[in-house]
Structure formats: C-alpha cells, structure tokens
PDB file of N, CA and C in Angstrom:
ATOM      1  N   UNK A   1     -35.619 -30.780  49.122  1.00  0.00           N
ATOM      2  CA  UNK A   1     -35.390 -31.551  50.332  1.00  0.00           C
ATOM      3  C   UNK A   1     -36.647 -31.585  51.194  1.00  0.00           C
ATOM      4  N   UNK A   2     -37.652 -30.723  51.419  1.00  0.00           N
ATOM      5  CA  UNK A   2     -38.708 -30.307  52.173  1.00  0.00           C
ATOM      6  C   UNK A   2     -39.792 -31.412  51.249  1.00  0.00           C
ATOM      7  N   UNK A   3     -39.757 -31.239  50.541  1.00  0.00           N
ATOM      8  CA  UNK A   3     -40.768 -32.646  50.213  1.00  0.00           C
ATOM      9  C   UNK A   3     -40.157 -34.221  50.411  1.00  0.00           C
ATOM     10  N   UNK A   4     -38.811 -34.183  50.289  1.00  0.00           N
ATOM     11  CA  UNK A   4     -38.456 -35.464  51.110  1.00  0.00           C
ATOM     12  C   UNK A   4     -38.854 -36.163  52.107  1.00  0.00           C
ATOM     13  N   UNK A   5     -38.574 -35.052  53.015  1.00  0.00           N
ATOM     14  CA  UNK A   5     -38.968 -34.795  54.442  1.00  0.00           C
ATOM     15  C   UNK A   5     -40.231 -34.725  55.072  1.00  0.00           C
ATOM     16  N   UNK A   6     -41.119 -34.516  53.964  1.00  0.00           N
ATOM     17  CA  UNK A   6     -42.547 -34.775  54.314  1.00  0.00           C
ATOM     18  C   UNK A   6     -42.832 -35.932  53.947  1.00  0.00           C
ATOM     19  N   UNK A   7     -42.220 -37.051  53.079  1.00  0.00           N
ATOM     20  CA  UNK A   7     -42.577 -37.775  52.206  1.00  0.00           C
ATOM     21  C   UNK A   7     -41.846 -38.966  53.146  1.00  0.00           C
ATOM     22  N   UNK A   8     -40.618 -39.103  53.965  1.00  0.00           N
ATOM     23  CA  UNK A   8     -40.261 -39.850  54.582  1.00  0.00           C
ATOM     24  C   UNK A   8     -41.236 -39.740  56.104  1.00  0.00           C
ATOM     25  N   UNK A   9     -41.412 -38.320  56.169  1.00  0.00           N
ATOM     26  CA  UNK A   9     -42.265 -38.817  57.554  1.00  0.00           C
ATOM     27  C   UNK A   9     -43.514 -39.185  57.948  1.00  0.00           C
ATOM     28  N   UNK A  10     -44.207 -38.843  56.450  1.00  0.00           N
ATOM     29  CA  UNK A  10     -45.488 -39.797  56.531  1.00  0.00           C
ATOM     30  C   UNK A  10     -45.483 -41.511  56.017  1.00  0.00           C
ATOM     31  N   UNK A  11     -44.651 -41.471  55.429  1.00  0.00           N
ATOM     32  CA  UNK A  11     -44.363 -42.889  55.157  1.00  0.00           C
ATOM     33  C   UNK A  11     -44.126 -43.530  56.161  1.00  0.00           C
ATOM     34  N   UNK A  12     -42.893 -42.935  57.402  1.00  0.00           N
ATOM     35  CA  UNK A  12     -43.061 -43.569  58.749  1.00  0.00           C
ATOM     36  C   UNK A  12     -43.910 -43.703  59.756  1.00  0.00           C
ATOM     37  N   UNK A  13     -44.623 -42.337  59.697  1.00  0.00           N
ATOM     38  CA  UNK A  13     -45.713 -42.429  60.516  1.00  0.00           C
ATOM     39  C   UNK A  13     -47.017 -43.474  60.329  1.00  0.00           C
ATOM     40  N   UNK A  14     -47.031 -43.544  58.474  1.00  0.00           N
ATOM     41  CA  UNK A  14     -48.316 -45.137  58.892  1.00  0.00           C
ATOM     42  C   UNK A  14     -48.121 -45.931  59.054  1.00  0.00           C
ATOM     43  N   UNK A  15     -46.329 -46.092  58.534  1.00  0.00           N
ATOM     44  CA  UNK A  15     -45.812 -47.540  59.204  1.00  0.00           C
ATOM     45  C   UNK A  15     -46.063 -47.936  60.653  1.00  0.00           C
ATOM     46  N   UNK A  16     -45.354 -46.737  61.546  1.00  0.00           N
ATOM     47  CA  UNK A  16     -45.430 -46.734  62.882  1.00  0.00           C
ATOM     48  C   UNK A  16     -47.450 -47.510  63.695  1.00  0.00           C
ATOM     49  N   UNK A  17     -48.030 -46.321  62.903  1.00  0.00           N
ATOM     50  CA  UNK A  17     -49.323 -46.359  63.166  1.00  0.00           C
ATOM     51  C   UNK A  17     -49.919 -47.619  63.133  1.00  0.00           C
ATOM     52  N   UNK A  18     -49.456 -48.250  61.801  1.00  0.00           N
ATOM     53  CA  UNK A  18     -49.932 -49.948  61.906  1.00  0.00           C
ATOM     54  C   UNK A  18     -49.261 -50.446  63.020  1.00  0.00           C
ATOM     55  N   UNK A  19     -48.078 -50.682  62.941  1.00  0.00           N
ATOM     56  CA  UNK A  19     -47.135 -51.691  63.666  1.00  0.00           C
ATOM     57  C   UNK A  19     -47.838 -51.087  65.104  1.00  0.00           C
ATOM     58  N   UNK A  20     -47.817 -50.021  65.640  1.00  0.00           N
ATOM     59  CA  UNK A  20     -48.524 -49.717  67.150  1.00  0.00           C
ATOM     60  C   UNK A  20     -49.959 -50.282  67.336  1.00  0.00           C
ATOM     61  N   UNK A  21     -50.861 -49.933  66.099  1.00  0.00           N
ATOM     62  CA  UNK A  21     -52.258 -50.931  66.215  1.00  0.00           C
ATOM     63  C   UNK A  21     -52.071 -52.320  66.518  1.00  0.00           C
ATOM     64  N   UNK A  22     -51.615 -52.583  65.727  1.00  0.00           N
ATOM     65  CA  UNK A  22     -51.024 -54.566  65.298  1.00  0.00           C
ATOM     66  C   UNK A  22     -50.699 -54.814  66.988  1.00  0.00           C
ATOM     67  N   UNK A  23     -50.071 -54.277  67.896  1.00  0.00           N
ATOM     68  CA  UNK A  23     -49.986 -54.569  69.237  1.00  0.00           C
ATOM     69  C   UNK A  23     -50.963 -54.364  70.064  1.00  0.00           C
ATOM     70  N   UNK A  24     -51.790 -53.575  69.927  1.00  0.00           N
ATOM     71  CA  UNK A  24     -53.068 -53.595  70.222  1.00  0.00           C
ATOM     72  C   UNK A  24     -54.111 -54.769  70.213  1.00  0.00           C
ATOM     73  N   UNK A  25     -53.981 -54.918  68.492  1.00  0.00           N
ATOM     74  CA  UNK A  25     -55.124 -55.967  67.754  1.00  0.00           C
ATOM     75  C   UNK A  25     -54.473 -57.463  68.391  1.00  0.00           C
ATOM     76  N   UNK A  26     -52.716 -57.605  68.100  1.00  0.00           N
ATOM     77  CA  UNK A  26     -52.444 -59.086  68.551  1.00  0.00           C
ATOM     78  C   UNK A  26     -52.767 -59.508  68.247  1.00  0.00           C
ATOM     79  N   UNK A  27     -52.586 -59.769  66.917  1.00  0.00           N
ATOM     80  CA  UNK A  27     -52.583 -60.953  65.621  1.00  0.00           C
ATOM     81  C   UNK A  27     -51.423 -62.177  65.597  1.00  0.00           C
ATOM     82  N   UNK A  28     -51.937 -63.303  65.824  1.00  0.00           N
ATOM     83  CA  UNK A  28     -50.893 -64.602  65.925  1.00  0.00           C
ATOM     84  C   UNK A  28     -49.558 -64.247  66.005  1.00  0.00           C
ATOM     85  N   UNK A  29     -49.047 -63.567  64.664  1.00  0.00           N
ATOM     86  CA  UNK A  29     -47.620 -63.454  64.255  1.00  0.00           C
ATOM     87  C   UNK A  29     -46.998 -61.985  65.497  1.00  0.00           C
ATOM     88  N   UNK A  30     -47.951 -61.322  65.640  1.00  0.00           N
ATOM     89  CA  UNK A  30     -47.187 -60.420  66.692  1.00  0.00           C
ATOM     90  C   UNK A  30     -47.379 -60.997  68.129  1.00  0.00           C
ATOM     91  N   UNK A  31     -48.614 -62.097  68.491  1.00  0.00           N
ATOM     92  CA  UNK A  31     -47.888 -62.868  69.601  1.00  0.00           C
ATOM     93  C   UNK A  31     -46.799 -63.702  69.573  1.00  0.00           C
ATOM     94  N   UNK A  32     -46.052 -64.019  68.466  1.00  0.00           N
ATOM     95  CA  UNK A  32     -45.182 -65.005  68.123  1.00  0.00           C
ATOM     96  C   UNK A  32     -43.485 -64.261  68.367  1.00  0.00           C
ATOM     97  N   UNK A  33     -43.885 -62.880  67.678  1.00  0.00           N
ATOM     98  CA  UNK A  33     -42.877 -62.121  67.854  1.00  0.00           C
ATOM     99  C   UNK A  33     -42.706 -61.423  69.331  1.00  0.00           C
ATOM    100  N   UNK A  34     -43.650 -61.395  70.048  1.00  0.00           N
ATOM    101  CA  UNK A  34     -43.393 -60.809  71.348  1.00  0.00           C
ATOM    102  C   UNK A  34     -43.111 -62.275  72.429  1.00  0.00           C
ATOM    103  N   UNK A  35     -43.636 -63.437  72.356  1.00  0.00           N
ATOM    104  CA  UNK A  35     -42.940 -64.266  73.317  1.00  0.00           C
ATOM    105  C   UNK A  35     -41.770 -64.980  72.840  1.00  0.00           C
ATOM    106  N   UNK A  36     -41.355 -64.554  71.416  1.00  0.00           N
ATOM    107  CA  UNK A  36     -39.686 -64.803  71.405  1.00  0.00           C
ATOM    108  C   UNK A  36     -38.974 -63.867  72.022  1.00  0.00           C
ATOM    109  N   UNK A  37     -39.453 -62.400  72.177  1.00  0.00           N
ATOM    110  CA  UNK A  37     -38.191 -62.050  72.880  1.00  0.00           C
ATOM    111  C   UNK A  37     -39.028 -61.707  74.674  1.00  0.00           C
ATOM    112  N   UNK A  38     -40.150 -62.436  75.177  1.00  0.00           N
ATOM    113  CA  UNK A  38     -40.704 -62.457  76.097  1.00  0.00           C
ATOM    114  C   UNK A  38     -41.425 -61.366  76.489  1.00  0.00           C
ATOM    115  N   UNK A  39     -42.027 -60.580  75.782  1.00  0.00           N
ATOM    116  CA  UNK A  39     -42.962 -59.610  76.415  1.00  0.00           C
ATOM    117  C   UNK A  39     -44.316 -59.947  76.730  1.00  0.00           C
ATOM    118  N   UNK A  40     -44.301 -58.843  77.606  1.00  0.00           N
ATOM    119  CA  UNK A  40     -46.219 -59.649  78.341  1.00  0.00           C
ATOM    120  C   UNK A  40     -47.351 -58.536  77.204  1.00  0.00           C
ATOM    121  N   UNK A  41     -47.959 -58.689  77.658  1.00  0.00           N
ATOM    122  CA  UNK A  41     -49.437 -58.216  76.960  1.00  0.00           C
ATOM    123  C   UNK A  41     -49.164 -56.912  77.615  1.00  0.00           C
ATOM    124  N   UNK A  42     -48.639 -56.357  78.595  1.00  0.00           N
ATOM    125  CA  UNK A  42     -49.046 -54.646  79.028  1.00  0.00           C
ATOM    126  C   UNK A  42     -47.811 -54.030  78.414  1.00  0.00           C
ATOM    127  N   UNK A  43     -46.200 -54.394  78.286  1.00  0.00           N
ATOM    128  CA  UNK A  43     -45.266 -54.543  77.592  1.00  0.00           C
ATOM    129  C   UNK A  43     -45.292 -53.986  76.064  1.00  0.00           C
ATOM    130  N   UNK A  44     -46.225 -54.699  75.647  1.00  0.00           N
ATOM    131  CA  UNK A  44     -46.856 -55.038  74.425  1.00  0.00           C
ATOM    132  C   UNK A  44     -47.674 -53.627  74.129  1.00  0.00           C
ATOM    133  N   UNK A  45     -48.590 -53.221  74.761  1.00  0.00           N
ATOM    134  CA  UNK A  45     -49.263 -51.995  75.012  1.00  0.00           C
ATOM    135  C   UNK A  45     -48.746 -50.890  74.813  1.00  0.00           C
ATOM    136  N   UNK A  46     -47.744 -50.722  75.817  1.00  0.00           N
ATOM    137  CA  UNK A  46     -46.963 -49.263  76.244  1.00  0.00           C
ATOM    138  C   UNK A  46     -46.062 -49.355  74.594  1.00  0.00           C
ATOM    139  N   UNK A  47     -44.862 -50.438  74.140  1.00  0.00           N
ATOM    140  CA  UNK A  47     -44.506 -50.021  73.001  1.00  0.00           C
ATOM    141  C   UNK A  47     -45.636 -49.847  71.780  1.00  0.00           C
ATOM    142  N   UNK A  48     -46.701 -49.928  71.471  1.00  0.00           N
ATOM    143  CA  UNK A  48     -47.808 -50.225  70.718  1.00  0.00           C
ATOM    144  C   UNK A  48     -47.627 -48.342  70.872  1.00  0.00           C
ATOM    145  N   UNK A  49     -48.045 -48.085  72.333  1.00  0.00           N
ATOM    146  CA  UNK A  49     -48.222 -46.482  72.420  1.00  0.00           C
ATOM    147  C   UNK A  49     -47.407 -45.823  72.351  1.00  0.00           C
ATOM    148  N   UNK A  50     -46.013 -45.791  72.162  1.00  0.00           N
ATOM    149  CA  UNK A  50     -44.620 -45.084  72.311  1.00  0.00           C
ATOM    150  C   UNK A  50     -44.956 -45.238  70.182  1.00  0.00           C
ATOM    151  N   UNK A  51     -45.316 -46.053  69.957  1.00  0.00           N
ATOM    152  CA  UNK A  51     -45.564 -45.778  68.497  1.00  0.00           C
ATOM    153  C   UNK A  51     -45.973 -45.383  67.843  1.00  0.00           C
ATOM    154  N   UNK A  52     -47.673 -45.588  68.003  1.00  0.00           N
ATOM    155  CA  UNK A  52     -48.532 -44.566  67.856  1.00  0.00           C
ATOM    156  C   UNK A  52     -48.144 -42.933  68.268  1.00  0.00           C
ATOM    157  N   UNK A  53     -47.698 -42.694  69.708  1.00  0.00           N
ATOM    158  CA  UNK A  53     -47.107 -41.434  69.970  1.00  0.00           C
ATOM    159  C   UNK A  53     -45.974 -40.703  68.850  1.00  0.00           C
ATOM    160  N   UNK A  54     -45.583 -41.604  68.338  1.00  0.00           N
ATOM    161  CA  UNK A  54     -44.055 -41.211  67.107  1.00  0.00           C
ATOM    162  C   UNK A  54     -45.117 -40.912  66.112  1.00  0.00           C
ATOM    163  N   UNK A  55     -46.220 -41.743  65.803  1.00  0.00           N
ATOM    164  CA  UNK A  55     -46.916 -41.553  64.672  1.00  0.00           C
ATOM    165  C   UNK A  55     -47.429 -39.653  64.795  1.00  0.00           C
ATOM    166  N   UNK A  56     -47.774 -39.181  66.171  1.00  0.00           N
ATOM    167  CA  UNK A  56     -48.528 -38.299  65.971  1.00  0.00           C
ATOM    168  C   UNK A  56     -47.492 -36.983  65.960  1.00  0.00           C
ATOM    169  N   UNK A  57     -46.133 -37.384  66.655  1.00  0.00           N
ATOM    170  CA  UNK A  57     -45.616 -36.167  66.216  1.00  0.00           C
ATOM    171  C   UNK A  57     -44.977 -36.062  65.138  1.00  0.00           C
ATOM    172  N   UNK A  58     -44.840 -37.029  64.381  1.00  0.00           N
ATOM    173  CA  UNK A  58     -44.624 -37.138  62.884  1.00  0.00           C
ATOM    174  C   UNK A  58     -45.786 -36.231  62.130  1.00  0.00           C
ATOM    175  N   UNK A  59     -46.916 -36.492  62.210  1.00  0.00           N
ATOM    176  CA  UNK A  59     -47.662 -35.622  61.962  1.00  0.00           C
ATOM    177  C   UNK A  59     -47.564 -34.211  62.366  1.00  0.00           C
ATOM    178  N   UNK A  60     -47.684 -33.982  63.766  1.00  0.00           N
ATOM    179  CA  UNK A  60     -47.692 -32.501  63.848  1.00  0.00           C
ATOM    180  C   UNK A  60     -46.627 -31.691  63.753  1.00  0.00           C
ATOM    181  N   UNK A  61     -45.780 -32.932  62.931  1.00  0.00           N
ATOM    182  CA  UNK A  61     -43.899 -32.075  63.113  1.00  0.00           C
ATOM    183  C   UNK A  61     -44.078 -31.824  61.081  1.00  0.00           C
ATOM    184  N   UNK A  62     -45.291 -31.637  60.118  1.00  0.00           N
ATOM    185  CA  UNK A  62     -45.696 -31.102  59.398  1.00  0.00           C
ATOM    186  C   UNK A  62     -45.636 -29.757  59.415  1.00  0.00           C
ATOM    187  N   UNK A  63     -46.344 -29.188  60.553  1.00  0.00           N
ATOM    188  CA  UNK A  63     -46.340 -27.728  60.349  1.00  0.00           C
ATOM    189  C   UNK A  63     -45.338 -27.388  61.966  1.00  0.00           C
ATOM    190  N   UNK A  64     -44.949 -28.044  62.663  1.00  0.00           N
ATOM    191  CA  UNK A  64     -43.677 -27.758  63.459  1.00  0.00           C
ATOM    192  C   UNK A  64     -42.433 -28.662  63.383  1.00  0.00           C
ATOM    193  N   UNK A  65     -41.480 -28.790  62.709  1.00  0.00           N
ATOM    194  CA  UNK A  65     -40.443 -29.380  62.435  1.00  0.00           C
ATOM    195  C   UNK A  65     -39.564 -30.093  63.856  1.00  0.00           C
ATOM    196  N   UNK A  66     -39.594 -29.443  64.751  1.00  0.00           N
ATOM    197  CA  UNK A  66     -38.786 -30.191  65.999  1.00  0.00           C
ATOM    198  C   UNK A  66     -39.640 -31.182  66.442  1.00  0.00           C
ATOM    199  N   UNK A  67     -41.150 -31.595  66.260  1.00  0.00           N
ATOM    200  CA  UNK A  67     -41.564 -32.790  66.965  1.00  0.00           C
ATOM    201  C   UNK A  67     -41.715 -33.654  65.600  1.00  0.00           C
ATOM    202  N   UNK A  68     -41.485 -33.481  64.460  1.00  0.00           N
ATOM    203  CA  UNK A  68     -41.134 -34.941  63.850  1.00  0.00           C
ATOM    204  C   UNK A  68     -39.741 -35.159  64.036  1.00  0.00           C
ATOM    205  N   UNK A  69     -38.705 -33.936  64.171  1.00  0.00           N
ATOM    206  CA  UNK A  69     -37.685 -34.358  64.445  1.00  0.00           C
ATOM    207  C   UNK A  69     -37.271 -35.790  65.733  1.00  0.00           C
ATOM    208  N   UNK A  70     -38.064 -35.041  66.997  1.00  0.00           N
ATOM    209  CA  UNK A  70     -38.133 -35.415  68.181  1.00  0.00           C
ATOM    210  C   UNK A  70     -38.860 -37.368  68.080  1.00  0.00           C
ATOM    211  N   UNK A  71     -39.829 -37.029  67.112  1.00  0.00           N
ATOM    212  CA  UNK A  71     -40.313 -38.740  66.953  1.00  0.00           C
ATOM    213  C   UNK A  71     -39.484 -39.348  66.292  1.00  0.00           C
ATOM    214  N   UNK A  72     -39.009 -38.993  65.509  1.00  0.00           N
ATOM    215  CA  UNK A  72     -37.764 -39.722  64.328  1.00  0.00           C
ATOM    216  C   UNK A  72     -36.687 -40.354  65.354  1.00  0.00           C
ATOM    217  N   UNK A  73     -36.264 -39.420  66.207  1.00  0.00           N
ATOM    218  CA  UNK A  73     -35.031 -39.887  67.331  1.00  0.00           C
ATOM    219  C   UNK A  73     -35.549 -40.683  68.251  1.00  0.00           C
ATOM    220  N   UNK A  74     -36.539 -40.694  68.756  1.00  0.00           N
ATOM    221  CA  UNK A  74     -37.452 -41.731  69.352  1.00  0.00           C
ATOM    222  C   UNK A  74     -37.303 -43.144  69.111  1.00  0.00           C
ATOM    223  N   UNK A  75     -37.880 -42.523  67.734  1.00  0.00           N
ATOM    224  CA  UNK A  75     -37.768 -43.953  66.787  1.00  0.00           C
ATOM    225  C   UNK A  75     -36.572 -45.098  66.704  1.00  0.00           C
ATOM    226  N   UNK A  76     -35.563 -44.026  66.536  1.00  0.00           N
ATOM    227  CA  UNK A  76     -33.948 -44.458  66.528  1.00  0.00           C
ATOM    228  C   UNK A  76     -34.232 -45.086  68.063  1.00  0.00           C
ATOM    229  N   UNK A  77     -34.120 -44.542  68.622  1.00  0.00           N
ATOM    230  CA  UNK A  77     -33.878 -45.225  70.023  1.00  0.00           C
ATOM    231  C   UNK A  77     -34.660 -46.572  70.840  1.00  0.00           C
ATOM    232  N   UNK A  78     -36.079 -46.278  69.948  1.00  0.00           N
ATOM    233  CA  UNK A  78     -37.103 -47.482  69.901  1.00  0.00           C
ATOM    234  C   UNK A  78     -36.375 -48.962  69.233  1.00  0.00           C
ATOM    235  N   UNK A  79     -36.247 -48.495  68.562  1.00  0.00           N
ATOM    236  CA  UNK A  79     -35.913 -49.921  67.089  1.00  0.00           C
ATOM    237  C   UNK A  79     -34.309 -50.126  68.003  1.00  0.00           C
ATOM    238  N   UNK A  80     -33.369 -49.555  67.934  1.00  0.00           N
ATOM    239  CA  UNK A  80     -32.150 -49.613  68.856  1.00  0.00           C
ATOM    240  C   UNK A  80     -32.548 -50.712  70.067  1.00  0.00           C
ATOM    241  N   UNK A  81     -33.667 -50.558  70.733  1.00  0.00           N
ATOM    242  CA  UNK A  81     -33.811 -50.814  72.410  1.00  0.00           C
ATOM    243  C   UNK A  81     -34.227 -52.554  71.919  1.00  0.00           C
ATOM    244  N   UNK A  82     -34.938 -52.779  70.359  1.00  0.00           N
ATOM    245  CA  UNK A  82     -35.677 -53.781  69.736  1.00  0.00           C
ATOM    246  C   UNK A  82     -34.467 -54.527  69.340  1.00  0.00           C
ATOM    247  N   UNK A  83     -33.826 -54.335  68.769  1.00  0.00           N
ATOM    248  CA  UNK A  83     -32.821 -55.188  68.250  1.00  0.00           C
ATOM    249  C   UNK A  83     -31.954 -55.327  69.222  1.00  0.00           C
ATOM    250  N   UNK A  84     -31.711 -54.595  70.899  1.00  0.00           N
ATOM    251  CA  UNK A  84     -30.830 -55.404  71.933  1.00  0.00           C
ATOM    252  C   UNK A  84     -31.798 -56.245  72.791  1.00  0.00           C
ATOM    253  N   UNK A  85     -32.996 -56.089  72.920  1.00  0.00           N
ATOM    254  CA  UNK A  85     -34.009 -57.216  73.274  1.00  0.00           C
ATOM    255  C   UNK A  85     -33.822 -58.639  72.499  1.00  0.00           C
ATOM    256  N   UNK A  86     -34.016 -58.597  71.132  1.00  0.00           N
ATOM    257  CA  UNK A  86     -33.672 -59.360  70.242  1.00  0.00           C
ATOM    258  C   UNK A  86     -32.811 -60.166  70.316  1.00  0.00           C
ATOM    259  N   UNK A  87     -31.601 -59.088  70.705  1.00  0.00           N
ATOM    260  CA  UNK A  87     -30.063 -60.115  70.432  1.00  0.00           C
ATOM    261  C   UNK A  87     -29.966 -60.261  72.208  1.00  0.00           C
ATOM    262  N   UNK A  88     -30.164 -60.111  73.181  1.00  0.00           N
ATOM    263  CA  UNK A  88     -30.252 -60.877  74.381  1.00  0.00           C
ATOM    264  C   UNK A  88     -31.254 -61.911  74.465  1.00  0.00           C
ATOM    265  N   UNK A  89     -32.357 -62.053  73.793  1.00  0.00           N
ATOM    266  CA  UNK A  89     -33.437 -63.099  74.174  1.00  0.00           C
ATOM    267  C   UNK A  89     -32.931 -64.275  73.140  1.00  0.00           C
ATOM    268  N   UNK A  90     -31.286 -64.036  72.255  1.00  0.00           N
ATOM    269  CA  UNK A  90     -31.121 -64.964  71.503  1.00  0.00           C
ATOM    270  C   UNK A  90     -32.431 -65.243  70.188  1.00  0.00           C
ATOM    271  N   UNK A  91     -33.433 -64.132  69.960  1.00  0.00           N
ATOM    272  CA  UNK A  91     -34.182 -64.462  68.956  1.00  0.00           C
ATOM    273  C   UNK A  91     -33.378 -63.249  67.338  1.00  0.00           C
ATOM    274  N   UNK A  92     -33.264 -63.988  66.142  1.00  0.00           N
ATOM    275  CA  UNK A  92     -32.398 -63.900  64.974  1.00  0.00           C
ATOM    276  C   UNK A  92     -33.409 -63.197  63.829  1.00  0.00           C
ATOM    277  N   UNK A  93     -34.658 -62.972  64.165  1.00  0.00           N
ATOM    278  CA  UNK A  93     -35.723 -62.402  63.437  1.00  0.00           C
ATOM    279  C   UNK A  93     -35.617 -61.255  63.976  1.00  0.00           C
ATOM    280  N   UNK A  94     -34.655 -60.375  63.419  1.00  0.00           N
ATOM    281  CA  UNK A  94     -35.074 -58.886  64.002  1.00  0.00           C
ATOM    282  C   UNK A  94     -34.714 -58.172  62.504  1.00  0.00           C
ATOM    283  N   UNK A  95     -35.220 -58.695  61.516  1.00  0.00           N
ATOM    284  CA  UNK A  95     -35.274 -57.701  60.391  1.00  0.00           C
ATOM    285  C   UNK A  95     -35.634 -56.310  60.370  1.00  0.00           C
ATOM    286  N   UNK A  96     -37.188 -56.733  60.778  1.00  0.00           N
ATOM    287  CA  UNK A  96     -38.390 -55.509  60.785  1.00  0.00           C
ATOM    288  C   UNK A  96     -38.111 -54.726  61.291  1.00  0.00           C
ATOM    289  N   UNK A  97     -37.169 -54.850  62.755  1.00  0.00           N
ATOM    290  CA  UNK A  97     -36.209 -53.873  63.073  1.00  0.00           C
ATOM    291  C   UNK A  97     -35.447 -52.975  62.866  1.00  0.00           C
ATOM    292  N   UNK A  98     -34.713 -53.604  62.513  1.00  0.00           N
ATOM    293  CA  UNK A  98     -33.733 -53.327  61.409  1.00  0.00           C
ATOM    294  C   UNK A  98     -33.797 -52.375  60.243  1.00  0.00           C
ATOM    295  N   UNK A  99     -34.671 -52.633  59.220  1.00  0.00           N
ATOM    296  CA  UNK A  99     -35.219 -52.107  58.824  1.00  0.00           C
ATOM    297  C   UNK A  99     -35.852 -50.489  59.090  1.00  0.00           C
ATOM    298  N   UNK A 100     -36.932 -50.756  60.416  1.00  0.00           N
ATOM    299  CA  UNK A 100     -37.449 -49.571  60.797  1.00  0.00           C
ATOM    300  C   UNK A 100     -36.584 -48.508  61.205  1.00  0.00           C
ATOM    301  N   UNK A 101     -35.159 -49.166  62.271  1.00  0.00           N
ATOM    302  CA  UNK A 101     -34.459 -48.268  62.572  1.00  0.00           C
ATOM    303  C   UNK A 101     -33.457 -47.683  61.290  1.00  0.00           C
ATOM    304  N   UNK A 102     -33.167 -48.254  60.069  1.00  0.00           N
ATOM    305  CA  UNK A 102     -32.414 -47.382  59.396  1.00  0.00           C
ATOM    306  C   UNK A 102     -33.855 -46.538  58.625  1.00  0.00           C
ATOM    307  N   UNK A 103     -35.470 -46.733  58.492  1.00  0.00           N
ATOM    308  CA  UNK A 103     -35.571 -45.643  58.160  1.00  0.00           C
ATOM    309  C   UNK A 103     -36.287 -44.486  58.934  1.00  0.00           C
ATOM    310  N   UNK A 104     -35.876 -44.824  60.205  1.00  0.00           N
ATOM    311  CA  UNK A 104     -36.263 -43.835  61.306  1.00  0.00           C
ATOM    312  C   UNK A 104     -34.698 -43.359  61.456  1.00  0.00           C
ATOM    313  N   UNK A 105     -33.588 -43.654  60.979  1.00  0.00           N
ATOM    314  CA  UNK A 105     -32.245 -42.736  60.783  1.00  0.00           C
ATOM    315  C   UNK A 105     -32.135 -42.103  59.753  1.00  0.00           C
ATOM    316  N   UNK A 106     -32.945 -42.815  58.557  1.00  0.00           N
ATOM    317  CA  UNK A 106     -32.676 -41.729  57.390  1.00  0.00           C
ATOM    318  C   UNK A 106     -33.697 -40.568  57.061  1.00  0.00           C
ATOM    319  N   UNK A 107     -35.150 -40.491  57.803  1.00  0.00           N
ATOM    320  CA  UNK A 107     -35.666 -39.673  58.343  1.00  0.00           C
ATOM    321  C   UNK A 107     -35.205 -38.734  59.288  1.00  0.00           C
ATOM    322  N   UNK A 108     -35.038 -39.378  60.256  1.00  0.00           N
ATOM    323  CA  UNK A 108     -34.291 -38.275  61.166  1.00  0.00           C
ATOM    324  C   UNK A 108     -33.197 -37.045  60.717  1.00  0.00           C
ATOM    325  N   UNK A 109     -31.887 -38.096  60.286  1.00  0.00           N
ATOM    326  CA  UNK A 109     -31.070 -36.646  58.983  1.00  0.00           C
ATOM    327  C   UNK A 109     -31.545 -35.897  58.078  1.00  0.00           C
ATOM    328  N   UNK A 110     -32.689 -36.827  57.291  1.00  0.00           N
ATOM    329  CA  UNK A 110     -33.380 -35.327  55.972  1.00  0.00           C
ATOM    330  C   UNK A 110     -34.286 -34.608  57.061  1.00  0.00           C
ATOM    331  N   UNK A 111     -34.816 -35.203  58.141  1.00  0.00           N
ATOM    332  CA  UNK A 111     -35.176 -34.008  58.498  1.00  0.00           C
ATOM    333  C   UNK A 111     -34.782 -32.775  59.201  1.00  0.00           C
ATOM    334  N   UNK A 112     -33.349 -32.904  59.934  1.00  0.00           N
ATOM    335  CA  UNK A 112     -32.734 -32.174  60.543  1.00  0.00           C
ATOM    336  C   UNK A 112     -32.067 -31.128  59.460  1.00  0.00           C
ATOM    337  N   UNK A 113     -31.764 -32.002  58.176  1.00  0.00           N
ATOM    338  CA  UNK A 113     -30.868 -31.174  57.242  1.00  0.00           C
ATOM    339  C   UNK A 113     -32.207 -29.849  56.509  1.00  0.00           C
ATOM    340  N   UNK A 114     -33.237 -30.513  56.288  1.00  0.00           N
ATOM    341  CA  UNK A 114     -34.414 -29.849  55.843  1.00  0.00           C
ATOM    342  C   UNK A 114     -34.310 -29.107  57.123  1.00  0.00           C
ATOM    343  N   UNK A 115     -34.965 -29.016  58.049  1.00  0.00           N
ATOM    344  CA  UNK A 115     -34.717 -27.864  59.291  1.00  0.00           C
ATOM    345  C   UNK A 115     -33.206 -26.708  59.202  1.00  0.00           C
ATOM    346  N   UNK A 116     -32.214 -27.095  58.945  1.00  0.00           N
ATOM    347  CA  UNK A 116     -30.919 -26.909  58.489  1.00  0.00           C
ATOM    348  C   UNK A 116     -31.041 -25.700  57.852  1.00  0.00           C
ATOM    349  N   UNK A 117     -30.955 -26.379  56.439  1.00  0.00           N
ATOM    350  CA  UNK A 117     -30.914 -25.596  55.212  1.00  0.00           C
ATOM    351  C   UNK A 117     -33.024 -24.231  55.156  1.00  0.00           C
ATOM    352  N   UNK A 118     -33.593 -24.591  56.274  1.00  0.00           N
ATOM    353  CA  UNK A 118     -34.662 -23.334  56.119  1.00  0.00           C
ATOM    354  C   UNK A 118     -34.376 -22.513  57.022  1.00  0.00           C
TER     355      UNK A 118
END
C-alpha cells in the first residue's frame, strides 16, 4: 500500500504543479477556461498557488504523511469549489475537474489507509 501512496501522490503532485504553472504562464486555452466561468487574472494566481502549495506538501508528506494527507483534502475541496463555479457560471466543460477531484479522493483514502495500517 505504501508504494501506492507514494505513487498516487507524486503523480498528483506534477499534475497539480503543471495545472498551477499553466495559470501562471496563461496559455489561450486556460484563458478560455477561466472567462467561462469568469475569473480575473489575480483569481487566476491565488488558485495557480493553492496548487502549487498542494504540489509541495505532497512532496514533503513523503517523509511526513499528514501534509500529503492535508494537500490531498485540499485538493478535494479545491476541485469541489471548481466544479460549483462551473455549474453556477452554467459552463459544461468541467471534466478536468472532475477528474482531478476523484484522483485527489482516491489519493486522499490510500493515503490515510497507508497512514492507518503503519
């Protein structure tokens, strides 16, 4: 289970790490995706950094287990906050969402159960 658990949370963490750059960089398609559900450019920033931030305690929750825990639930609550933006701004493209939040939930359980079972 402990290599799961390392193996899901670095997988999320470079996900995270891009997708937080990519708001930074503001490449066409992520201005496209932020004025469908209306965010401004500083908007844009702060979630960019709430991501990057998940990215790093994903990392340091390697050799301390409660702060990847702690980014994983983050995460959940990030992607959660994305898909009710989504479905109030009436925009139907919230896959990536979607997506991120079930595997920032199925991270989150192997890693609690890995914490668990040591």
């Amino acid at each position: 289970m402990h290599i799961t658990a390392l193996t899901l949370s670095a997988l999320l963490a470079v996900a995270m790490l891009q997708s937080g750059v990519m708001k930074f960089v503001r490449p066409a398609w992520i201005r496209q995706f932020a004025e469908a559900v209306h965010l401004t450019t500083s908007q844009l920033h702060v979630l960019g950094s709430l991501q990057i931030a998940a990215t790093v305690g994903l990392i340091w929750g390697i050799w301390f287990p409660p702060f990847a825990i702690a980014a994983a639930i983050g995460l959940v609550l990030y992607f959660v906050g994305a898909i009710v933006a989504h479905i109030r701004t009436g925009d139907r493209n919230m896959l990536g969402a979607m997506v991120f939040l079930t595997f920032s939930i199925a991270t989150s359980i192997v890693l609690g159960v890995d914490v668990f079972l040591t």
